[in-house]
PDB file of N, CA and C in Angstrom:
ATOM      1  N   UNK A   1      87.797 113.665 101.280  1.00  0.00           N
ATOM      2  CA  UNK A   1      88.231 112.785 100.192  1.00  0.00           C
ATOM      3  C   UNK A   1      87.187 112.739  99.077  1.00  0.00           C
ATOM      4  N   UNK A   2      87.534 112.552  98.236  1.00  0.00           N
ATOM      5  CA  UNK A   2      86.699 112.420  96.641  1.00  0.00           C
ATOM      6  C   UNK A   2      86.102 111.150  96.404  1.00  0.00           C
ATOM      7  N   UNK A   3      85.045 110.586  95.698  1.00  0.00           N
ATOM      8  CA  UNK A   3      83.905 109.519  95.986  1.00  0.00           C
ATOM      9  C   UNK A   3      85.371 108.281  95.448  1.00  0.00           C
ATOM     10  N   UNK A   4      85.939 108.473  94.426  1.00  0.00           N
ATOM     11  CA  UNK A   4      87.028 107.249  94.223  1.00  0.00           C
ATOM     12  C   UNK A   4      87.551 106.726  95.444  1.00  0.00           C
ATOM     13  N   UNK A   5      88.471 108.323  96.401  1.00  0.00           N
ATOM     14  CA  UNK A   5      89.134 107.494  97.322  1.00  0.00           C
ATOM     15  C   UNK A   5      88.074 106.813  98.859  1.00  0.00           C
ATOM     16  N   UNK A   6      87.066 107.085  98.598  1.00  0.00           N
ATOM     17  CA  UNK A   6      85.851 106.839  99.387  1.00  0.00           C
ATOM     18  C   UNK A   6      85.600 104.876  99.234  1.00  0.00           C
ATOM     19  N   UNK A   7      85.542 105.280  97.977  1.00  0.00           N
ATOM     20  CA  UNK A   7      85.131 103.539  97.882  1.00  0.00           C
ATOM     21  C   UNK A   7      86.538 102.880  97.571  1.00  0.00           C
ATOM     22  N   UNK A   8      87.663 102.995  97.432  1.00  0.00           N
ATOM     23  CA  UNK A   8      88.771 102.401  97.933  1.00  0.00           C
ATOM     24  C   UNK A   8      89.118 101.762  99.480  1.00  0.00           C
ATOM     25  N   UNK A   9      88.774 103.350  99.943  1.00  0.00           N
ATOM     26  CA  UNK A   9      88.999 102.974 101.417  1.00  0.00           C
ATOM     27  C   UNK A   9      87.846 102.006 102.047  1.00  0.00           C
ATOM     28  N   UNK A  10      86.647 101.927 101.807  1.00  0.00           N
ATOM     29  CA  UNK A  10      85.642 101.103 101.672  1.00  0.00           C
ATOM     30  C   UNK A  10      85.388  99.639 101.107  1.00  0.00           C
ATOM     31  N   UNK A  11      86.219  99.542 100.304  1.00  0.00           N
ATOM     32  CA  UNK A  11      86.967  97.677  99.505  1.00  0.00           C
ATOM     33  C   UNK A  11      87.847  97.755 100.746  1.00  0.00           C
ATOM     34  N   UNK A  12      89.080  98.276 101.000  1.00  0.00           N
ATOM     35  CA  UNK A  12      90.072  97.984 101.907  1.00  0.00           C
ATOM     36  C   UNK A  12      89.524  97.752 103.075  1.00  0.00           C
ATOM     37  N   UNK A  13      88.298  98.412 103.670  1.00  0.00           N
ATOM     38  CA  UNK A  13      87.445  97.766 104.829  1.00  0.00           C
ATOM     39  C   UNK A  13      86.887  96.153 104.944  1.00  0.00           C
ATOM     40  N   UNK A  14      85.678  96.481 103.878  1.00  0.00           N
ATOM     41  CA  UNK A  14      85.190  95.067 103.055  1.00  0.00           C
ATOM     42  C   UNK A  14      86.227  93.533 103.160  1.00  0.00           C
ATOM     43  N   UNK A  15      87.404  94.007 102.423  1.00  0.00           N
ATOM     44  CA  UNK A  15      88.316  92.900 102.282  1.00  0.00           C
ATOM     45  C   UNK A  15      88.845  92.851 103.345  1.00  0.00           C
ATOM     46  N   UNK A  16      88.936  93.615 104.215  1.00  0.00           N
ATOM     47  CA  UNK A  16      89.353  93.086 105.707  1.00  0.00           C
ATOM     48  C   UNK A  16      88.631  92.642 106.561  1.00  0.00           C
ATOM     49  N   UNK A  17      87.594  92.920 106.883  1.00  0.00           N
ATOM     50  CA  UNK A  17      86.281  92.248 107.228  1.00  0.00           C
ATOM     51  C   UNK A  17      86.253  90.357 106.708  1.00  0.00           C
ATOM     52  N   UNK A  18      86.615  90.346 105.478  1.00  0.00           N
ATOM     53  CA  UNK A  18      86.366  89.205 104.697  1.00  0.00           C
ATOM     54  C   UNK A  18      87.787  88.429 105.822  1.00  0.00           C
ATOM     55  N   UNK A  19      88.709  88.736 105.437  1.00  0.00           N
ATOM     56  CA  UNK A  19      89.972  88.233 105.790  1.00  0.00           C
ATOM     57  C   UNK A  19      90.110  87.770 107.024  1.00  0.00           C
ATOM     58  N   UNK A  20      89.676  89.070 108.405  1.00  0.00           N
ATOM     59  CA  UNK A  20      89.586  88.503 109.457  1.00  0.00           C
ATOM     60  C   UNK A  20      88.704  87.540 109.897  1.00  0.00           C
ATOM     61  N   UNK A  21      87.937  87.470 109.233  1.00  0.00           N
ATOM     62  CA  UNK A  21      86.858  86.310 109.571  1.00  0.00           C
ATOM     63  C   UNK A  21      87.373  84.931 109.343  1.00  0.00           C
ATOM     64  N   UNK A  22      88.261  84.524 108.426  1.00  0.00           N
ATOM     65  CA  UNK A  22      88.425  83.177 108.375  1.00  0.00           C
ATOM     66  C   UNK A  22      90.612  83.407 108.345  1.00  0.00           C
ATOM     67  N   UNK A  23      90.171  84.345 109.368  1.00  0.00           N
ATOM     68  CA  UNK A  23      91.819  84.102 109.651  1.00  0.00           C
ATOM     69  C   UNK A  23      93.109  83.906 109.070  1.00  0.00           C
ATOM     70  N   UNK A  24      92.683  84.913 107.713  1.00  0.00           N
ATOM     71  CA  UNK A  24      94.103  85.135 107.012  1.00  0.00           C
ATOM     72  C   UNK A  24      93.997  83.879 106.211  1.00  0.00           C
ATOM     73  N   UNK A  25      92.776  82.621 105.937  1.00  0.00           N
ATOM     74  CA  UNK A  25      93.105  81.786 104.829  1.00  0.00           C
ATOM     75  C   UNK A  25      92.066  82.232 103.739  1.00  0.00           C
ATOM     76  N   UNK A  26      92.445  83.051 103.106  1.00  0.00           N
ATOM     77  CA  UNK A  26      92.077  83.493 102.200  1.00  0.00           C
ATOM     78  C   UNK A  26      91.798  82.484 100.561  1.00  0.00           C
ATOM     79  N   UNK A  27      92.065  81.421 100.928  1.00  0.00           N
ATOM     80  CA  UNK A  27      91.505  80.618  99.939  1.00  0.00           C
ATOM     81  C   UNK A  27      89.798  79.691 100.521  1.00  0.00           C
ATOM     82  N   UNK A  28      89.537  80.316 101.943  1.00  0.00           N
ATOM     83  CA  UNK A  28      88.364  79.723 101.945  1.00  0.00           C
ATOM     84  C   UNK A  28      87.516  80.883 101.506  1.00  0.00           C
ATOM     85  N   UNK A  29      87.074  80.856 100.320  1.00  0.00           N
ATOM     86  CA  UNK A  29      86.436  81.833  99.689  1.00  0.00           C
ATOM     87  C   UNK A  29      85.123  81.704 100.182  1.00  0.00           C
ATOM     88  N   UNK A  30      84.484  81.238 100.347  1.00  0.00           N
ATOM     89  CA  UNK A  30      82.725  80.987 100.721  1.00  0.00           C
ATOM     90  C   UNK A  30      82.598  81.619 102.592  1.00  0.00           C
ATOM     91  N   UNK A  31      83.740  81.673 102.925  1.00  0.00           N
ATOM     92  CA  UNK A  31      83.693  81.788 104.131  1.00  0.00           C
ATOM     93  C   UNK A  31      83.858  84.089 104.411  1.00  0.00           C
ATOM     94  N   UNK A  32      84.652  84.267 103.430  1.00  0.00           N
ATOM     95  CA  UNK A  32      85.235  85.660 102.997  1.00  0.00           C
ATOM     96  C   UNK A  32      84.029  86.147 102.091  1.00  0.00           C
ATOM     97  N   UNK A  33      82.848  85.647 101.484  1.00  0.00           N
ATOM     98  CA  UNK A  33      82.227  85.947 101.113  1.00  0.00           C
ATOM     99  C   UNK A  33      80.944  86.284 101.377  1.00  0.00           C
ATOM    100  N   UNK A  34      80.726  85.498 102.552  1.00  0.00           N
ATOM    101  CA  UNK A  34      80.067  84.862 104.165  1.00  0.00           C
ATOM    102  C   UNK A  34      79.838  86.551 104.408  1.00  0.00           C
ATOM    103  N   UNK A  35      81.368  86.508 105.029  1.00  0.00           N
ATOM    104  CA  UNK A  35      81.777  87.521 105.971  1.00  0.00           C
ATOM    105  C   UNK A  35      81.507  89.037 105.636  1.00  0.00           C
ATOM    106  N   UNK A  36      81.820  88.704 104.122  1.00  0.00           N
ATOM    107  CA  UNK A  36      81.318  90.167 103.630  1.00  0.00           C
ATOM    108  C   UNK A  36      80.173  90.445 103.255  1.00  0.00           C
ATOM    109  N   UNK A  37      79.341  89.877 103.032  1.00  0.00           N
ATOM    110  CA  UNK A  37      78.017  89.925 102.784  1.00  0.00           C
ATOM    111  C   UNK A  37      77.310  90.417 103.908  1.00  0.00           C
ATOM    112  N   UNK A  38      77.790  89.838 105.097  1.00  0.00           N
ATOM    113  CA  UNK A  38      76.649  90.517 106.531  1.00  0.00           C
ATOM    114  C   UNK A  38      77.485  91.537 107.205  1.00  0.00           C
ATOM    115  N   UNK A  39      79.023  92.192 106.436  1.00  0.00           N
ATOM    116  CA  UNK A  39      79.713  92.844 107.695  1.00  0.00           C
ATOM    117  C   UNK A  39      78.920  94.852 107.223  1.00  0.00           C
ATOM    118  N   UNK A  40      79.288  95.122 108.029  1.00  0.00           N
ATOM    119  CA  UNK A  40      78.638  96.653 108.497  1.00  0.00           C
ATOM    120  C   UNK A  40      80.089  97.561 107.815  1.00  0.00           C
ATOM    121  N   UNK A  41      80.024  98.278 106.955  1.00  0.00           N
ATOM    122  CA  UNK A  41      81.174  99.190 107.064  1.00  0.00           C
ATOM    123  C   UNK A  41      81.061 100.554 107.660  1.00  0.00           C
ATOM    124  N   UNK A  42      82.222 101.250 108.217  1.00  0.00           N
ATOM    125  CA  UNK A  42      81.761 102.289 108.937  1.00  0.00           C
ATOM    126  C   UNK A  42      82.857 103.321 107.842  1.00  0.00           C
ATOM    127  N   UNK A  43      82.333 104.251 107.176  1.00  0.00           N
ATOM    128  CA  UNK A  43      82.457 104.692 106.401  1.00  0.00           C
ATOM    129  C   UNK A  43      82.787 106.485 106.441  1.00  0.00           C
ATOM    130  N   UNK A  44      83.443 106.985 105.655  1.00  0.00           N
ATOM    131  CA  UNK A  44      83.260 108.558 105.670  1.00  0.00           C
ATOM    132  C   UNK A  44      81.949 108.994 104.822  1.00  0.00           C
ATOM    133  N   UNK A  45      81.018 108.321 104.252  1.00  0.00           N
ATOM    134  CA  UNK A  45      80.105 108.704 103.396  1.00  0.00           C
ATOM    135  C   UNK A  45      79.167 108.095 104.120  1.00  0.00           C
ATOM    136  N   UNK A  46      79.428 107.354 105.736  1.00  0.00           N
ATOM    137  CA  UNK A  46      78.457 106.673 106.554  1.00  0.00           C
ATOM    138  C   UNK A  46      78.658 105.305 106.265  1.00  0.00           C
ATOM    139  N   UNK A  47      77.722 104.783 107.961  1.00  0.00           N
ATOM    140  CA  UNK A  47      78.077 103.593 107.581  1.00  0.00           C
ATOM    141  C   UNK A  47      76.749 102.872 106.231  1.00  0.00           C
ATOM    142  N   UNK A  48      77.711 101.514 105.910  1.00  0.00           N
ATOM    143  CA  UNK A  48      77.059 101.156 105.262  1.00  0.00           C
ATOM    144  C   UNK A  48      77.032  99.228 105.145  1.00  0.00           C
ATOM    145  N   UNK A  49      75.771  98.553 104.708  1.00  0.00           N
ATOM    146  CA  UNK A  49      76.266  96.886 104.438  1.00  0.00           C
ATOM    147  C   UNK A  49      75.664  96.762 103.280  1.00  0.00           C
ATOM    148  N   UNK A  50      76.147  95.586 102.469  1.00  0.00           N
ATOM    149  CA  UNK A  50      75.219  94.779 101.345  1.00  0.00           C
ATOM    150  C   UNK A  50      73.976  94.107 101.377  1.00  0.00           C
ATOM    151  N   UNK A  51      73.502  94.513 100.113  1.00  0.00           N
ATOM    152  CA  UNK A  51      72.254  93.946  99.533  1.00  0.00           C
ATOM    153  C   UNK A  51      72.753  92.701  99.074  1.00  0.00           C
ATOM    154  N   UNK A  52      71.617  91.949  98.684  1.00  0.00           N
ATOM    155  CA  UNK A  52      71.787  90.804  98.342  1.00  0.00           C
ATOM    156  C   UNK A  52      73.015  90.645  96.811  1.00  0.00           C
ATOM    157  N   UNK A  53      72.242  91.604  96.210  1.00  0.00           N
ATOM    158  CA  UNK A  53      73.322  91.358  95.095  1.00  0.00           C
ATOM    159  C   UNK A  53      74.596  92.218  95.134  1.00  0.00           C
ATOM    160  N   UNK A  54      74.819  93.103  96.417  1.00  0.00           N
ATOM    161  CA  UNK A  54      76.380  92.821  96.987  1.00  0.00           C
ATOM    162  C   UNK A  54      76.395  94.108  96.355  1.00  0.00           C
ATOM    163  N   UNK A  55      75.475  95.322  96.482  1.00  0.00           N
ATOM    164  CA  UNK A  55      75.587  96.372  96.151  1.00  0.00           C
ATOM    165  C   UNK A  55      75.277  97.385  97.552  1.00  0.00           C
ATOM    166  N   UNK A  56      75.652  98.911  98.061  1.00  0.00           N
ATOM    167  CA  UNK A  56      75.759  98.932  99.254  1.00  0.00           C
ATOM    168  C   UNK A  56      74.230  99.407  99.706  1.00  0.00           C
ATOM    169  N   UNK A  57      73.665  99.050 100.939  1.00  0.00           N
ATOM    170  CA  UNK A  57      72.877  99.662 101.203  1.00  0.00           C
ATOM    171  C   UNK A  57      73.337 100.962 102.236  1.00  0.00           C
ATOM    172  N   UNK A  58      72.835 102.381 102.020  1.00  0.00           N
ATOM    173  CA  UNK A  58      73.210 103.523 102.484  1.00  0.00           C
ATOM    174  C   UNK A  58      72.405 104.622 102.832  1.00  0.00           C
ATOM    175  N   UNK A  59      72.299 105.357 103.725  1.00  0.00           N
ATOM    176  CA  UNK A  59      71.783 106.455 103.796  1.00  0.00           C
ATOM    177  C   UNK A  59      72.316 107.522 103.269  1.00  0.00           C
ATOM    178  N   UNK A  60      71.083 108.242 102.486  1.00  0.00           N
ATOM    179  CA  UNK A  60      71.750 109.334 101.160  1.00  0.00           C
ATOM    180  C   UNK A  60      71.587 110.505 101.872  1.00  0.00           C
ATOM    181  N   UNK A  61      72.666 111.170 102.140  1.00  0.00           N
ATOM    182  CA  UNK A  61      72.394 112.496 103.255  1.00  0.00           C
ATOM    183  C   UNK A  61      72.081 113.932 101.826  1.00  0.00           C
ATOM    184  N   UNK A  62      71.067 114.913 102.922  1.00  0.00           N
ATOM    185  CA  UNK A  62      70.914 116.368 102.095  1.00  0.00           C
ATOM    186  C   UNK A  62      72.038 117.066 102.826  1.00  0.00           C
ATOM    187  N   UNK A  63      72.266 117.937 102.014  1.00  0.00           N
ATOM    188  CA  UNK A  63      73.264 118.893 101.894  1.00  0.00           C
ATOM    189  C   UNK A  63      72.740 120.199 101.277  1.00  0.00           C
ATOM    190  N   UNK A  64      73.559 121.272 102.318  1.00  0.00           N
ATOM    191  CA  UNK A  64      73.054 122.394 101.712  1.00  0.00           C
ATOM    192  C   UNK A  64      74.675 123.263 101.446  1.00  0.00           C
ATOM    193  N   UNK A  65      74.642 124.057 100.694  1.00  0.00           N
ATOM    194  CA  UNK A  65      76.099 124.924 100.393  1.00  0.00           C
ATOM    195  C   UNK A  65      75.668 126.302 101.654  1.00  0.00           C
ATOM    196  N   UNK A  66      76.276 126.703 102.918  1.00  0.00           N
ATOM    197  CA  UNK A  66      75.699 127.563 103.389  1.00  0.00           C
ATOM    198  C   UNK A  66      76.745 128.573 103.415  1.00  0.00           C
ATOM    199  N   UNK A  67      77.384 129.906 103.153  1.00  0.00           N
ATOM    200  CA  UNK A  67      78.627 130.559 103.025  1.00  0.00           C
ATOM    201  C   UNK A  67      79.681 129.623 102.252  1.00  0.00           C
ATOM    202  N   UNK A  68      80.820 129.221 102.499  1.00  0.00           N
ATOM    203  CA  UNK A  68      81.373 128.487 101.917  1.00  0.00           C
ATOM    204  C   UNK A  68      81.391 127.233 102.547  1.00  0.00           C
ATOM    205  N   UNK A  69      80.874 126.939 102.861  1.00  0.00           N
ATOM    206  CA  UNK A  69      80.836 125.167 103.591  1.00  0.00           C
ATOM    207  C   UNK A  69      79.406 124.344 103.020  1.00  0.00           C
ATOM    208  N   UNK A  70      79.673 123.539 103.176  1.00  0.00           N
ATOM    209  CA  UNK A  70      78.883 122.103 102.356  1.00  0.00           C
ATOM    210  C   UNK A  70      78.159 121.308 103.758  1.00  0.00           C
ATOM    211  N   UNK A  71      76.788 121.698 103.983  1.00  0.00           N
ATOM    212  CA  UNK A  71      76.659 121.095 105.437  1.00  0.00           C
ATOM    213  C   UNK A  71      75.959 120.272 105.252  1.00  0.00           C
ATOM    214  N   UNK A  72      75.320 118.920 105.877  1.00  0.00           N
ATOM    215  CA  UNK A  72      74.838 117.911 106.136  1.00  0.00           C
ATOM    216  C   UNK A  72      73.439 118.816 106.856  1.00  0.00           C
ATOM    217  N   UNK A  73      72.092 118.843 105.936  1.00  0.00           N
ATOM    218  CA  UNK A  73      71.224 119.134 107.057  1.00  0.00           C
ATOM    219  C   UNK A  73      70.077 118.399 107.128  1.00  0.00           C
ATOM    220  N   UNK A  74      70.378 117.084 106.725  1.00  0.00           N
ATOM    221  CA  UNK A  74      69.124 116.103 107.144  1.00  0.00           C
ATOM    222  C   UNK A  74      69.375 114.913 105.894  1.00  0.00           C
ATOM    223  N   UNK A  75      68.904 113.632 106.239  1.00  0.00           N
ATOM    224  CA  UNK A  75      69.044 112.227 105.534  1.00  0.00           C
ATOM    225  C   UNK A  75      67.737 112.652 104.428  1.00  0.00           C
ATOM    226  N   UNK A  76      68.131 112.270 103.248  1.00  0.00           N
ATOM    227  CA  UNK A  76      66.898 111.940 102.058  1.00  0.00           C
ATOM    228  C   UNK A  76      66.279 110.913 101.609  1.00  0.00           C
ATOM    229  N   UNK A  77      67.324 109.978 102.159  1.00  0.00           N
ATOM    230  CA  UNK A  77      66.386 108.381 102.129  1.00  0.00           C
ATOM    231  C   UNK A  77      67.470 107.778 103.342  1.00  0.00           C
ATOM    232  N   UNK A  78      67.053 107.010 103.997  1.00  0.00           N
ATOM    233  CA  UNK A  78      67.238 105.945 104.963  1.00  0.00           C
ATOM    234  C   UNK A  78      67.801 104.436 104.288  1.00  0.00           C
ATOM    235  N   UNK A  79      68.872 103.815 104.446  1.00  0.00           N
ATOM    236  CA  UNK A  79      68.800 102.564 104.228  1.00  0.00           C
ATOM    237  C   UNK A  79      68.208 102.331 102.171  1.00  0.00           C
ATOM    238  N   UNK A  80      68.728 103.191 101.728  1.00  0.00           N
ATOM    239  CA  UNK A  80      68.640 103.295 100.226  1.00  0.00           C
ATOM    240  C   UNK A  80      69.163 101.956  99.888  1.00  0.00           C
ATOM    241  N   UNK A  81      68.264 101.041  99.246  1.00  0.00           N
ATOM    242  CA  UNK A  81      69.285  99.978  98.080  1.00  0.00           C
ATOM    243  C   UNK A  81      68.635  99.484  97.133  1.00  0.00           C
ATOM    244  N   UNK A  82      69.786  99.294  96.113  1.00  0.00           N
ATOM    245  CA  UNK A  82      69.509  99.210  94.649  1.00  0.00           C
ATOM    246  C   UNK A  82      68.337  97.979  94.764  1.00  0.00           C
ATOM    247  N   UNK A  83      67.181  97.954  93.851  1.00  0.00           N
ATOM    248  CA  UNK A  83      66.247  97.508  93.707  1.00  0.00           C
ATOM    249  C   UNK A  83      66.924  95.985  92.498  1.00  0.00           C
ATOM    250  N   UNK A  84      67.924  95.749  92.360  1.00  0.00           N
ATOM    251  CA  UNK A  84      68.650  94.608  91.292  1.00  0.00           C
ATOM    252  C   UNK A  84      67.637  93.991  90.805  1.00  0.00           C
ATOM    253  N   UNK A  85      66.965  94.964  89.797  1.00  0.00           N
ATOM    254  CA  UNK A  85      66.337  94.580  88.985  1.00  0.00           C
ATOM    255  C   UNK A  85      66.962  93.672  87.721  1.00  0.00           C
ATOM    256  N   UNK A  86      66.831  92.676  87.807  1.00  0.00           N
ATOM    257  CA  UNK A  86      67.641  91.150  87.011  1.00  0.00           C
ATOM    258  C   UNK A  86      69.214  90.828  87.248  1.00  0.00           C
ATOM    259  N   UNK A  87      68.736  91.313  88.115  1.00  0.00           N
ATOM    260  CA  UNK A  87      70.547  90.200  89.190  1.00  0.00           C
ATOM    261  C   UNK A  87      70.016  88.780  89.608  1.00  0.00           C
ATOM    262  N   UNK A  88      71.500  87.431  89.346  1.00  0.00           N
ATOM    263  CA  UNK A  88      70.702  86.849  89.616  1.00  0.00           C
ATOM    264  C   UNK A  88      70.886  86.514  90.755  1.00  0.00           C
ATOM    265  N   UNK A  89      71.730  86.744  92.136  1.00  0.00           N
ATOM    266  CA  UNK A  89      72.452  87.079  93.129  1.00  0.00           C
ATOM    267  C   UNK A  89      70.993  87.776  93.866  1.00  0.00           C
ATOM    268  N   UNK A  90      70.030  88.652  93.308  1.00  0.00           N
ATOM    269  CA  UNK A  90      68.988  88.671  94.456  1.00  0.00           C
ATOM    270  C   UNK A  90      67.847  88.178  94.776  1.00  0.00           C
TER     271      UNK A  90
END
């Protein structure tokens, strides 16, 4: 899949995560926000959770092109996250 349908399918995780946690009442917002803030997504680009200011933290994999295939041959950073430099969320 292409990085769009990546982080689609990745909100559709997120927001379910949020949802099951306070049981389909989706107007307790603090509780869905709770939920998403500490939940783990398990991802095709890996898993991944939020930083404080709700941006993902991720491991950035290397890749090499070897014949015609695109291979995974080792992580380039570990647990990568945005540094939210003047967010006020961090």
């Amino acid at each position: 899949p292409d990085v769009y349908a990546v982080q689609g399918f990745d909100a559709g995780q997120l927001l379910a995560a949020g949802v099951q946690a306070v049981k389909g009442d989706i107007g307790n917002r603090e509780g869905m926000i709770k939920a998403m803030a500490s939940a783990r997504i398990n991802s095709p680009r890996g898993a991944w959770t939020m930083s404080k200011a709700h941006n993902p933290v991720q491991d950035f994999y290397l890749r090499k092109v070897i014949g015609k295939e695109n291979k995974v041959v080792g992580i380039a950073h570990k647990a990568l996250a945005d540094p939210a430099t003047g967010c006020k969320m961090a």
